[in-house]
Protein backbone atom coordinates (compact mmCIF):
# COMPACT_ATOMS: atom_id res chain seq x y z
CA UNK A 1 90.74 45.77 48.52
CA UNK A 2 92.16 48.94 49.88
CA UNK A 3 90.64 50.01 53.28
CA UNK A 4 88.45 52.61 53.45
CA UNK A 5 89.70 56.02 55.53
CA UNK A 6 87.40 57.23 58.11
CA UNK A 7 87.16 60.89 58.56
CA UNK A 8 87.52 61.51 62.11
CA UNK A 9 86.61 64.31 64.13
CA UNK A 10 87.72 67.54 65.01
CA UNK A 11 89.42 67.63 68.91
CA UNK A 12 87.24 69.88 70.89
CA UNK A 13 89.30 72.02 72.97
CA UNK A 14 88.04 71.81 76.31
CA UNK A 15 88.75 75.21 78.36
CA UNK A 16 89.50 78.49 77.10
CA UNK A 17 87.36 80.05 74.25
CA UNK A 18 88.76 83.50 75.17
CA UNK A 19 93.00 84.11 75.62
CA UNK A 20 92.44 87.93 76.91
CA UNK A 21 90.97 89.96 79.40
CA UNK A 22 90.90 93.62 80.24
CA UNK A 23 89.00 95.27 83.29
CA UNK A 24 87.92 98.65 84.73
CA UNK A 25 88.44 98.22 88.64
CA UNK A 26 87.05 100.09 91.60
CA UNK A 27 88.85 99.72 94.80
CA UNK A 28 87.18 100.98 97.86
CA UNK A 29 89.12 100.07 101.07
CA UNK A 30 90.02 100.92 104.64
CA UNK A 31 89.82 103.50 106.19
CA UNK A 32 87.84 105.44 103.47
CA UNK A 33 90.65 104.81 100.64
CA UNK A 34 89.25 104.96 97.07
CA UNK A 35 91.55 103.80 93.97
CA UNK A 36 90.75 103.06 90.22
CA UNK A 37 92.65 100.81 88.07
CA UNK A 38 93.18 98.90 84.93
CA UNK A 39 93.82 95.06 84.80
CA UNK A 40 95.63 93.24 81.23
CA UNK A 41 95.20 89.41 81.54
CA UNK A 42 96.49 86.55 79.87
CA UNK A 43 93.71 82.86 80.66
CA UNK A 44 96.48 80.71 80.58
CA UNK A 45 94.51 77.72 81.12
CA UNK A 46 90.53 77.50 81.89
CA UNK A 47 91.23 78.04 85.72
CA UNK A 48 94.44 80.35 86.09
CA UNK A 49 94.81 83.97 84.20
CA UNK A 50 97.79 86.04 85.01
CA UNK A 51 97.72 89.74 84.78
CA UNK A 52 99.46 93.14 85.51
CA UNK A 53 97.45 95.88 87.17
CA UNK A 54 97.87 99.80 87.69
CA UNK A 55 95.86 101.89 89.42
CA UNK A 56 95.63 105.56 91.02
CA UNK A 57 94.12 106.62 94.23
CA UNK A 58 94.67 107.95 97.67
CA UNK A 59 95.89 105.89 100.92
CA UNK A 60 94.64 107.67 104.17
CA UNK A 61 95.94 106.82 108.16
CA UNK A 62 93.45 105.56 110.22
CA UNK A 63 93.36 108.66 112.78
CA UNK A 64 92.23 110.83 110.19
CA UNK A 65 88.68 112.58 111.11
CA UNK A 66 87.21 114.82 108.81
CA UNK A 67 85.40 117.92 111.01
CA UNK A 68 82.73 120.54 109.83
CA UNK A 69 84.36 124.32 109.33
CA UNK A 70 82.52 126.77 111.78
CA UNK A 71 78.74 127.36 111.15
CA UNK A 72 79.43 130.74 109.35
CA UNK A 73 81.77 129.54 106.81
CA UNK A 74 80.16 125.84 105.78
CA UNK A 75 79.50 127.40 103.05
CA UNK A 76 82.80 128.69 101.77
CA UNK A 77 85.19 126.05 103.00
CA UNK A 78 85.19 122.68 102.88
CA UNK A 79 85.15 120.05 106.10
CA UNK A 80 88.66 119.39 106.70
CA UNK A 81 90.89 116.60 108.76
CA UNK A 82 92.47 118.16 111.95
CA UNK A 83 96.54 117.48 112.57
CA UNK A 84 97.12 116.34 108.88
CA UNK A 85 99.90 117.44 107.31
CA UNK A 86 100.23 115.45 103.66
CA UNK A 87 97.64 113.93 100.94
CA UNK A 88 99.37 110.73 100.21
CA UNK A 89 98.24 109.90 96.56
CA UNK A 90 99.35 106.37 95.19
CA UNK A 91 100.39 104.73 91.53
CA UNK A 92 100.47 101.13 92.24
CA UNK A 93 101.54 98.38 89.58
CA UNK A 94 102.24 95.09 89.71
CA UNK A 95 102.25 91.43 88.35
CA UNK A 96 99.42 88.91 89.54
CA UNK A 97 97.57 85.37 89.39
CA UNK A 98 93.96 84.55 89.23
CA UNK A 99 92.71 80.93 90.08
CA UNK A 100 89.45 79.63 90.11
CA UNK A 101 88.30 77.06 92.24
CA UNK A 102 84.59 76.79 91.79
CA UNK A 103 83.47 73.94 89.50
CA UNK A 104 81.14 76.74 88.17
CA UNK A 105 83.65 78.56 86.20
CA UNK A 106 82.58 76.12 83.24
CA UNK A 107 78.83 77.16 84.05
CA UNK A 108 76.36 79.82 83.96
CA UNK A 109 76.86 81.05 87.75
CA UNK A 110 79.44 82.36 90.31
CA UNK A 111 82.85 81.33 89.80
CA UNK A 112 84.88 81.53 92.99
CA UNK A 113 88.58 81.63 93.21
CA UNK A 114 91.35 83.17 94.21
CA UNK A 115 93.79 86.59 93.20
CA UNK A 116 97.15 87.77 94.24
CA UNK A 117 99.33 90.54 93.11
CA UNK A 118 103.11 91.78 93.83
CA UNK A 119 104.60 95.14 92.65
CA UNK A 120 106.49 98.53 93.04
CA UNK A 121 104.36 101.57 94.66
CA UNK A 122 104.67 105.67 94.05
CA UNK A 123 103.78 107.70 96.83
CA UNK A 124 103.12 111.51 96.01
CA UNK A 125 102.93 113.56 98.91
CA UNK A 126 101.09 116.29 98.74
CA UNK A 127 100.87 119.28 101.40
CA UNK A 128 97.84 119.98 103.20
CA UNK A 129 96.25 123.47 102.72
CA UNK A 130 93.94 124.73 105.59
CA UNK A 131 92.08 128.16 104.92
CA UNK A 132 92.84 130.18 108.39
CA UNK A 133 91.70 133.53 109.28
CA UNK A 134 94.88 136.00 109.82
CA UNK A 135 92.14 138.89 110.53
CA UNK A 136 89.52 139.78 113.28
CA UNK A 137 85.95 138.95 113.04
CA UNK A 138 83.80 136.00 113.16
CA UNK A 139 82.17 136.35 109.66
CA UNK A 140 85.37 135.73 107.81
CA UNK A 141 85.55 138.49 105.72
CA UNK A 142 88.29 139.41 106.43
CA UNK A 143 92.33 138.05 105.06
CA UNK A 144 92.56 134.17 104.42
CA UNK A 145 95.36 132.44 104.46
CA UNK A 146 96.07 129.37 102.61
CA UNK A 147 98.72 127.43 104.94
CA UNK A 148 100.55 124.20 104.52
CA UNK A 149 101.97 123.04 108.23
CA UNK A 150 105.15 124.35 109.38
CA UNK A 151 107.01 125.34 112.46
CA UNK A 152 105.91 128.84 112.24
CA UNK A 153 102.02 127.97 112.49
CA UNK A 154 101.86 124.92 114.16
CA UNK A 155 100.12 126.84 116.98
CA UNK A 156 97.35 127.38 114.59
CA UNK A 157 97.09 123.63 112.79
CA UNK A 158 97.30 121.91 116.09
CA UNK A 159 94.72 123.95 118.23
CA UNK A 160 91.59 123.49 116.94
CA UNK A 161 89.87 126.72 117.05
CA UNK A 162 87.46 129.51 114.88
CA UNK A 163 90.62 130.18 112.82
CA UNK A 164 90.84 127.16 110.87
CA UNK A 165 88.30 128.15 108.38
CA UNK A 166 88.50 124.66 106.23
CA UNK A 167 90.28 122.61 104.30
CA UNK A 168 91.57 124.60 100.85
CA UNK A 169 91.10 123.25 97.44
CA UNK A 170 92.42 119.65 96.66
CA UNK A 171 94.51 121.49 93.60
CA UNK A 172 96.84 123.18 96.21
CA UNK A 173 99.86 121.58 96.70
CA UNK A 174 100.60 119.55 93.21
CA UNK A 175 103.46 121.75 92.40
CA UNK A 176 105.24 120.90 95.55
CA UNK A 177 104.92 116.95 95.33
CA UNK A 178 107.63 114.82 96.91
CA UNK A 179 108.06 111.32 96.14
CA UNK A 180 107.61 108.38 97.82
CA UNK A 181 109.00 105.23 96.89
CA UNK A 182 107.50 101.62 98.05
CA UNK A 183 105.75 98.08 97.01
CA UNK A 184 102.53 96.41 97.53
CA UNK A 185 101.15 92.95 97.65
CA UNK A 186 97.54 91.61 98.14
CA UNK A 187 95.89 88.60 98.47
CA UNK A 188 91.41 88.42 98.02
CA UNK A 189 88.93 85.85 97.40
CA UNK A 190 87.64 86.68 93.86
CA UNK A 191 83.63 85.85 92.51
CA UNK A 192 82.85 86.00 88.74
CA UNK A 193 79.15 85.98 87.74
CA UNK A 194 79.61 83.89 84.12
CA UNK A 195 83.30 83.47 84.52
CA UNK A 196 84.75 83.04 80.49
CA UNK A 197 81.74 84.89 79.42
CA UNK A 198 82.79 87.76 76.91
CA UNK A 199 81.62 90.24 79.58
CA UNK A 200 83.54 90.37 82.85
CA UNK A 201 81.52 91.14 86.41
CA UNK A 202 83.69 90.18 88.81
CA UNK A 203 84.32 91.23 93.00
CA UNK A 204 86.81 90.51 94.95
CA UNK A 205 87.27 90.97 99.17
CA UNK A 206 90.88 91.35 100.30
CA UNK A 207 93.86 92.34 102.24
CA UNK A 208 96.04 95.01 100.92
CA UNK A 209 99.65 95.44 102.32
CA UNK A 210 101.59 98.86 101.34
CA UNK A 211 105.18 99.64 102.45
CA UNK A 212 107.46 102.84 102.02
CA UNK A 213 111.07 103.60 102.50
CA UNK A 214 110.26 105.73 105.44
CA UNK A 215 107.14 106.21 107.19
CA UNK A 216 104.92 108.32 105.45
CA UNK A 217 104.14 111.66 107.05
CA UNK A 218 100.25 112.10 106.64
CA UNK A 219 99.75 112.92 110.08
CA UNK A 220 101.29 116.16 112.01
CA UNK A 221 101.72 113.70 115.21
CA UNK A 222 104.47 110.95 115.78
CA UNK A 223 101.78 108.22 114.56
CA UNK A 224 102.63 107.81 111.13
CA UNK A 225 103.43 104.35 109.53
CA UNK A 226 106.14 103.04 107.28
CA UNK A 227 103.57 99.53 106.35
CA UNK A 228 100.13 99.99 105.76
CA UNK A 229 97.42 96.87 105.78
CA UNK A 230 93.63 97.45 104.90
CA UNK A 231 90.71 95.60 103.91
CA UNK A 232 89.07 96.21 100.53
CA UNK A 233 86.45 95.53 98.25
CA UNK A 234 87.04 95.58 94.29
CA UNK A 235 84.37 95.92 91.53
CA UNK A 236 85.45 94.63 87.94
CA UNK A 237 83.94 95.40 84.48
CA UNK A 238 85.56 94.71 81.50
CA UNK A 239 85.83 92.54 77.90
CA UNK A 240 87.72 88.91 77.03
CA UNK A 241 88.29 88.52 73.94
């Protein structure tokens, strides 16, 4: 008598029902530094995803203080920083790893873990335009001058009086844009509400390290920086599929 076969049963595949993530991210960090990015992952295994990221925004020094223009030109100019010299506008990339550590992440709930990221930075400097009266009379209706720092007026950038009018449009200055070479690294504690869920809603609380070739000339004064390292807070949105 021939033995019977028993069908067996399929092998559930404990772990990953999704192999791919993308996200939106918003980056706001210290001091007043906004950035938006874009995040391609790979969920290698239930807890660890690895990723590249790129992202845009604007790293500021700390001694920047944005001041009101004079009462009778609020309305014209905008509040500008005093003794800055260059907008320093970034395009970071990089390679990174996601691990979770949380129990959770096979749950409904918070998912807690862990992120860190490596890669090459793009500094764009980009002058600093001040509006300043070249004309008498209080009312500014006379001749304005649209100034980036130099030698010539540094007696009016660094002496903060009536004839710094404001700060000029943020469009001045993009067709003079020197380059700024660099990396950055990070390292943040990372929570996902209904981690493996098709829908990501993730945050993440960090340190952010930036370095240049050179210091980066922001500031008019002999405080600039060549390394940068701020605290930030990143939202995520975005789709696994």
């Amino acid at each position: 008598m021939s033995a019977q076969s028993v069908p067996t049963r399929p092998t559930q595949k404990l772990g990953i029902i999704y192999n791919k993530e993308t996200t939106f991210n918003m980056r706001l960090g210290t001091p007043r530094s906004l950035s938006a990015g874009l995040e391609f992952g790979r969920l290698r295994t239930y807890y660890r995803t690895t990723f590249y990221h790129i992202s845009l925004g604007e790293l500021k020094h700390a001694k920047e203080q944005r001041q009101s223009a004079p009462p009778t030109t609020r309305r014209s100019f905008r509040p500008y920083v005093f003794g800055k010299q260059n907008t320093l506008l970034l395009a970071r990339g990089g390679w990174g790893v996601k691990r979770y550590y949380s129990e959770k992440a096979r749950k409904k709930g918070v998912a807690i873990g862990a992120t860190y990221t490596l890669g090459p930075t793009l500094g764009l400097l980009k002058p600093y335009y001040l509006a300043i009266r070249r004309s008498s009379g209080s009312d500014a209706s006379g001749r304005v001058s649209h100034e980036k720092y130099s030698e010539s007026n540094a007696d009016v950038f660094l002496n903060n009086s009536t004839q710094i009018l404001g700060a000029s449009a943020f469009t001045r200055g993009f067709d003079e844009i020197s380059l700024l070479p660099g990396a950055n690294a990070s390292i943040a504690l990372h929570f996902d509400w209904g981690a493996f869920d098709e829908f990501v809603k993730a945050l993440e609380i960090g340190l952010q390290a930036d370095g240049f070739i050179k210091k980066a000339p922001i500031m008019i004064s002999d405080e600039n920086q060549q390394f940068f390292f701020n605290f930030y807070v990143n939202l995520q949105f975005g789709k696994r599929k």
